[in-house]
PDB file of N, CA and C in Angstrom:
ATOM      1  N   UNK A   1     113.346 114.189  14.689  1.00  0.00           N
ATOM      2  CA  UNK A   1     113.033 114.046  13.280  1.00  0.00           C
ATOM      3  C   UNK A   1     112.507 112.645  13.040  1.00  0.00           C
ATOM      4  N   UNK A   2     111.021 112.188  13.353  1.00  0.00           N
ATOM      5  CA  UNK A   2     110.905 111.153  13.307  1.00  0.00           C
ATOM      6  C   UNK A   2     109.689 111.281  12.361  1.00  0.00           C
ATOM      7  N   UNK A   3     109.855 110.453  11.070  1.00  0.00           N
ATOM      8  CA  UNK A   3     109.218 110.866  10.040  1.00  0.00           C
ATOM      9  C   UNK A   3     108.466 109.315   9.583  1.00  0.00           C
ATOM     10  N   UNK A   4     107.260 108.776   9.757  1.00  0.00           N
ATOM     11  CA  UNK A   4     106.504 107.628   9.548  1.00  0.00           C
ATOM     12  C   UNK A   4     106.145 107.516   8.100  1.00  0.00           C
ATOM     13  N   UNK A   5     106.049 106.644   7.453  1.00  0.00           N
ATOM     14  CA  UNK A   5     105.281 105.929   6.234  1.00  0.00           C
ATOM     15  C   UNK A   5     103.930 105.305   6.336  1.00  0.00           C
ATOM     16  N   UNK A   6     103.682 105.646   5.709  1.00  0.00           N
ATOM     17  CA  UNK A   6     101.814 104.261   5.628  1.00  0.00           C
ATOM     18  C   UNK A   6     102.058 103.743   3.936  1.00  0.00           C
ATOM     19  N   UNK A   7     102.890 103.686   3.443  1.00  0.00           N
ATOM     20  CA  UNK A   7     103.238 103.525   2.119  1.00  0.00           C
ATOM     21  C   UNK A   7     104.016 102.187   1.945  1.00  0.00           C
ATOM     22  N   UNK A   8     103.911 101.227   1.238  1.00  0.00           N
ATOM     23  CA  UNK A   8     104.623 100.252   1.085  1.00  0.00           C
ATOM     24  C   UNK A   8     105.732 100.037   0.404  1.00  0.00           C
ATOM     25  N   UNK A   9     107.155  99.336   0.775  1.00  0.00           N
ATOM     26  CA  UNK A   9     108.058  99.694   0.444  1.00  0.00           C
ATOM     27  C   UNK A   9     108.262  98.079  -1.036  1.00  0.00           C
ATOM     28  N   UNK A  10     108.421  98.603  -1.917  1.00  0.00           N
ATOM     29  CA  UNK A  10     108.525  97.400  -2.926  1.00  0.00           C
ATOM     30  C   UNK A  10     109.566  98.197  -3.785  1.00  0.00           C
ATOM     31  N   UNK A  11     110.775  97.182  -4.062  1.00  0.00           N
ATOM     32  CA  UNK A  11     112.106  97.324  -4.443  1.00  0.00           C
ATOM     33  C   UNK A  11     112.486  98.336  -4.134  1.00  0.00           C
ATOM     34  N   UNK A  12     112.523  99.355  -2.876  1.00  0.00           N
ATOM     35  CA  UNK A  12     113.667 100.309  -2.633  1.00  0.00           C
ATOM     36  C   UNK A  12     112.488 101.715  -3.042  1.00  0.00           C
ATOM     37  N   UNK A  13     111.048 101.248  -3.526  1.00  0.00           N
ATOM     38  CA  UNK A  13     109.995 102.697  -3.806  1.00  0.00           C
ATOM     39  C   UNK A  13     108.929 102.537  -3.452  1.00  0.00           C
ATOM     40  N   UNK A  14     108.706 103.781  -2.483  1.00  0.00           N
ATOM     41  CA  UNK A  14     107.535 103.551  -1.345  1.00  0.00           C
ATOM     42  C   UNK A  14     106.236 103.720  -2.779  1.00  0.00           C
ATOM     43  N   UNK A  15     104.910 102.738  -2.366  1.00  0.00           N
ATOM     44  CA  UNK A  15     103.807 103.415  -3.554  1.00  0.00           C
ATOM     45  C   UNK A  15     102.740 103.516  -2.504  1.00  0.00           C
ATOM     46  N   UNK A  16     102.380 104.794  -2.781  1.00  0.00           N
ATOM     47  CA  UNK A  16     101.182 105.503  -2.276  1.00  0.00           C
ATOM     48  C   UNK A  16     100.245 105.227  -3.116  1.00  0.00           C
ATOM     49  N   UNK A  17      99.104 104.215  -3.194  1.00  0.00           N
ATOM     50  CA  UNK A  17      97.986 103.860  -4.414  1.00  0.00           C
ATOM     51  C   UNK A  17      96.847 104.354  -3.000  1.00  0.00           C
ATOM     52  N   UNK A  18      95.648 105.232  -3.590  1.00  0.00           N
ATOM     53  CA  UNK A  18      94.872 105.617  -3.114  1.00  0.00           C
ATOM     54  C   UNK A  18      93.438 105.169  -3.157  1.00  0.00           C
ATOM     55  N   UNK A  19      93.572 104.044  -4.366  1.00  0.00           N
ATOM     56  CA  UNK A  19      92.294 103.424  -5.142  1.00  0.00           C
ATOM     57  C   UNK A  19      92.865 102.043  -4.991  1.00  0.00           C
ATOM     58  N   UNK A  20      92.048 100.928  -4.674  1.00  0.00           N
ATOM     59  CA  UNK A  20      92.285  99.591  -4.301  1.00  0.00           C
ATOM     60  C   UNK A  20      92.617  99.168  -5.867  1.00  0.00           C
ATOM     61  N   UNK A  21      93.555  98.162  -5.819  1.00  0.00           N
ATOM     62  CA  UNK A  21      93.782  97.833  -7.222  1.00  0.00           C
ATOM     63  C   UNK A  21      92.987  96.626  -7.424  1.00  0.00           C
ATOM     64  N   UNK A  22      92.234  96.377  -6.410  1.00  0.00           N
ATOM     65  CA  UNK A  22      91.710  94.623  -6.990  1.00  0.00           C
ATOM     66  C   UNK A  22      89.731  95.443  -7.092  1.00  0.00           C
ATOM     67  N   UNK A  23      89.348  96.190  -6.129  1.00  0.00           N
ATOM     68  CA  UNK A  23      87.937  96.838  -5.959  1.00  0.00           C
ATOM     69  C   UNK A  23      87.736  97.723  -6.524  1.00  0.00           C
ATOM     70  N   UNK A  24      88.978  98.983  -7.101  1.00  0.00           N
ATOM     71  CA  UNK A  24      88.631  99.883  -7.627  1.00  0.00           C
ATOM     72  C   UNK A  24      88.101 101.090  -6.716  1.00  0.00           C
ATOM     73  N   UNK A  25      87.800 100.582  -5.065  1.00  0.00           N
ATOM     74  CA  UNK A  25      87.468 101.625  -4.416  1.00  0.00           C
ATOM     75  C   UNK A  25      87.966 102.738  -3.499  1.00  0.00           C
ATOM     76  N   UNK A  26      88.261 103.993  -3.246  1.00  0.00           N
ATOM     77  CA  UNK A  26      89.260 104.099  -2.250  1.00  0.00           C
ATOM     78  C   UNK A  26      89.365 103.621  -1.196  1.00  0.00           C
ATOM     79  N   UNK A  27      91.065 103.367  -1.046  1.00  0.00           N
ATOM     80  CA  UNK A  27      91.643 102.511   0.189  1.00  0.00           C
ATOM     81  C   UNK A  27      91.114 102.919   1.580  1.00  0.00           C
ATOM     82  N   UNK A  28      91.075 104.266   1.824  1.00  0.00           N
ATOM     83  CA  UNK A  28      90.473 104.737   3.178  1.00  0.00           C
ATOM     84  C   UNK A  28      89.124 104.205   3.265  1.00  0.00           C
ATOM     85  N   UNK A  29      88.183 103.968   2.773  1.00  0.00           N
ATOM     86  CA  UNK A  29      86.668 103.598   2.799  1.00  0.00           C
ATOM     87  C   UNK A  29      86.930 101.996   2.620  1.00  0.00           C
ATOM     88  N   UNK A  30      85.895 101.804   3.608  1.00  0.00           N
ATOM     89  CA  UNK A  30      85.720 100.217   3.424  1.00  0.00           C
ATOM     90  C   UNK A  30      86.285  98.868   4.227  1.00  0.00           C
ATOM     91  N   UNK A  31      86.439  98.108   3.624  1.00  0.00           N
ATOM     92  CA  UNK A  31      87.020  96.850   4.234  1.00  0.00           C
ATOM     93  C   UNK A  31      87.619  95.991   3.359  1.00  0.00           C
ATOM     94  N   UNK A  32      89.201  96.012   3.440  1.00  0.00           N
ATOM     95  CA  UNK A  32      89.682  95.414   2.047  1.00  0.00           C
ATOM     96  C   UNK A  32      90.369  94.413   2.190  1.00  0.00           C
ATOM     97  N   UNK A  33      89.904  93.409   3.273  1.00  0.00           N
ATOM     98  CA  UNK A  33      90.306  92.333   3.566  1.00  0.00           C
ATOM     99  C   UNK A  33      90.259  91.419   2.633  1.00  0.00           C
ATOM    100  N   UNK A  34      89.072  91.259   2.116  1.00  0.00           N
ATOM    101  CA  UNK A  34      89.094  90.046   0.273  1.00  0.00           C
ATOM    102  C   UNK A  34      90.140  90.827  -0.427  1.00  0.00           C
ATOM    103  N   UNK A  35      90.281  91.582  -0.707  1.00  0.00           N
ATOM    104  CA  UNK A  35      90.840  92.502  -1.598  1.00  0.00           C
ATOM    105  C   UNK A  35      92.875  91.806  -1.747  1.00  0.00           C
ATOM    106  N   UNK A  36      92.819  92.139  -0.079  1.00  0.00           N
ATOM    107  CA  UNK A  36      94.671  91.870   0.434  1.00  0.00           C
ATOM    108  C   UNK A  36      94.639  90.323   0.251  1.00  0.00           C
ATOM    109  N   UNK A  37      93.598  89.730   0.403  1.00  0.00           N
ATOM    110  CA  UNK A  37      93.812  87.851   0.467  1.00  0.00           C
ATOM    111  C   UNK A  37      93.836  87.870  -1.131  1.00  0.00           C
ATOM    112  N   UNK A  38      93.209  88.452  -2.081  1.00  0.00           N
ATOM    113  CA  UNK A  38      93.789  88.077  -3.601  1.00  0.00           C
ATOM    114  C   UNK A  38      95.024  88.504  -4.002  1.00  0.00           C
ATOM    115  N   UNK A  39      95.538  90.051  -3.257  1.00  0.00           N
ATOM    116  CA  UNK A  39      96.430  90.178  -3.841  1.00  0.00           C
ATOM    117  C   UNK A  39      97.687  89.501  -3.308  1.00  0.00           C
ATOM    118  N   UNK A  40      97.498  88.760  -1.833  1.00  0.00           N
ATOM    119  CA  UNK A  40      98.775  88.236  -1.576  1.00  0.00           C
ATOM    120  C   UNK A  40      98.860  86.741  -2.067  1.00  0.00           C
ATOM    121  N   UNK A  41      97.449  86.220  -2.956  1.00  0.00           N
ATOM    122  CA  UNK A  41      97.499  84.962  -3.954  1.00  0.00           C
ATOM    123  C   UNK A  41      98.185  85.133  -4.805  1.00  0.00           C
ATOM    124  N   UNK A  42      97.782  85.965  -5.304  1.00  0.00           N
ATOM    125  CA  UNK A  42      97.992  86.435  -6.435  1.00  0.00           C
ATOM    126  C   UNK A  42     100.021  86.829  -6.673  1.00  0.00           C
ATOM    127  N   UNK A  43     100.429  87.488  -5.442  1.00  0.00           N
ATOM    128  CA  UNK A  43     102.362  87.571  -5.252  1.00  0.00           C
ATOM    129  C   UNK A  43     102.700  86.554  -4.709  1.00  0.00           C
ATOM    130  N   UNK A  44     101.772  85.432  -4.422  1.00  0.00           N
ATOM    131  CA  UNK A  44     102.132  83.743  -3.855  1.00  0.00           C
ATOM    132  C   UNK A  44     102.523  83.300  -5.018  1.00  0.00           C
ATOM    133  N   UNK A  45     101.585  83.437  -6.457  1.00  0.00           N
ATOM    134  CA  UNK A  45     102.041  82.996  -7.466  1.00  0.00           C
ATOM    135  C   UNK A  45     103.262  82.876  -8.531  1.00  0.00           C
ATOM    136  N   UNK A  46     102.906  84.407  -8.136  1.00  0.00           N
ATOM    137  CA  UNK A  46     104.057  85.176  -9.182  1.00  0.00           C
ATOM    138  C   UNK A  46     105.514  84.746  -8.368  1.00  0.00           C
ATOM    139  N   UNK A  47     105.819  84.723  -7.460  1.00  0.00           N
ATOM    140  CA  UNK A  47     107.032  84.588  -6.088  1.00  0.00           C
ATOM    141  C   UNK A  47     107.104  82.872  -6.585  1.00  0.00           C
ATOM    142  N   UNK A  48     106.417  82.004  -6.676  1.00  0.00           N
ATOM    143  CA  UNK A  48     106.253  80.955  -7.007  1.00  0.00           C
ATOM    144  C   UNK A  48     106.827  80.059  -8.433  1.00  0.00           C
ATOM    145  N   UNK A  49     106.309  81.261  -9.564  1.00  0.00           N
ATOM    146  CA  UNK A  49     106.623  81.181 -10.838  1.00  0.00           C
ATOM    147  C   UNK A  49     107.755  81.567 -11.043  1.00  0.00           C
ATOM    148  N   UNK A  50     108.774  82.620 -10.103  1.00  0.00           N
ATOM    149  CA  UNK A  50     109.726  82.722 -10.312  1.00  0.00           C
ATOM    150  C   UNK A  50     110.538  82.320 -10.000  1.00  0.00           C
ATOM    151  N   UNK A  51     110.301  81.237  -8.716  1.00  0.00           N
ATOM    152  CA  UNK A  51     111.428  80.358  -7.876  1.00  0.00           C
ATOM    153  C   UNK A  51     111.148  78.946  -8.966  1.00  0.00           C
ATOM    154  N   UNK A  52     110.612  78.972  -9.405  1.00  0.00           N
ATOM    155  CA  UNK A  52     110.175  77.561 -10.656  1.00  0.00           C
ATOM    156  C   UNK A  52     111.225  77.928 -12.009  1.00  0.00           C
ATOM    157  N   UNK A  53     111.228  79.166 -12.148  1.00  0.00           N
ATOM    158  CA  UNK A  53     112.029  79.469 -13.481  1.00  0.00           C
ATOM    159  C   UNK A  53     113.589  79.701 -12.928  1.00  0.00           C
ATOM    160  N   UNK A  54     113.804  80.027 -11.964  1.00  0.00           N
ATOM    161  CA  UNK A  54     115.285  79.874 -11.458  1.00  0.00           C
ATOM    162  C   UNK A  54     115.808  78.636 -11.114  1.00  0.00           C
ATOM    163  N   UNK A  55     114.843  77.636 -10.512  1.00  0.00           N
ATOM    164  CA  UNK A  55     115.541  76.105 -10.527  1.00  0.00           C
ATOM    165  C   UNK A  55     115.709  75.598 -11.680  1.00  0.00           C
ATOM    166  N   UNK A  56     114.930  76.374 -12.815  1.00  0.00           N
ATOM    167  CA  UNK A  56     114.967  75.688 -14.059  1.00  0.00           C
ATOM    168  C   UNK A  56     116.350  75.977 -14.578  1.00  0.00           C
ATOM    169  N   UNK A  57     116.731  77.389 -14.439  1.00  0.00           N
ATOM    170  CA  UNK A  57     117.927  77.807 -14.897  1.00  0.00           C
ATOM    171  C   UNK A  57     118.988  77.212 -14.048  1.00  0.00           C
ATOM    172  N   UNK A  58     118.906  76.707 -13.120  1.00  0.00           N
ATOM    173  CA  UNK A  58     119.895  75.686 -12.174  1.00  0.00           C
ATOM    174  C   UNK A  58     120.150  74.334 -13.028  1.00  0.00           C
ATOM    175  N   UNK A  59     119.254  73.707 -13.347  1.00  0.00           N
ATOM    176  CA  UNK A  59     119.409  72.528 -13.724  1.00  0.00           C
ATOM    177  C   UNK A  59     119.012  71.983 -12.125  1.00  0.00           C
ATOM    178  N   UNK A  60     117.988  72.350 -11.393  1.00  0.00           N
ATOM    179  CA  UNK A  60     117.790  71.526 -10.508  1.00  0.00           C
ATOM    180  C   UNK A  60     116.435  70.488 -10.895  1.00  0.00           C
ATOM    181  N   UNK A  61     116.089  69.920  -9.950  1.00  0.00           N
ATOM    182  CA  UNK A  61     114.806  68.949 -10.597  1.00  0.00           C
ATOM    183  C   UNK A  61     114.083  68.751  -8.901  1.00  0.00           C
TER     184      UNK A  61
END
């Protein structure tokens, strides 16, 4: 019973997106290398903004 994913696992729910969210084009066609370098800027940020708002709530500096 060996059962594989191609689906990404984000908080505990696999998402099957079939249409690129940054190109708009489907994921099977193409080359979505620009595509993965914005979107992992783009969760650099956000991952970023949120370790900034938790030291804040620390009282760290």
């Amino acid at each position: 019973m060996g059962m594989t994913s191609t689906g990404k696992l984000s908080a505990g729910v696999l998402e099957f997106m079939a249409i690129c969210d940054q190109c708009k084009r489907p994921r099977n066609t193409g080359n979505h290398t620009k595509c993965s370098k914005i979107r992992q800027r783009i969760h650099a940020a956000h991952n970023q903004q949120c370790s900034n708002a938790r030291s804040m709530q620390r009282g760290d500096k």
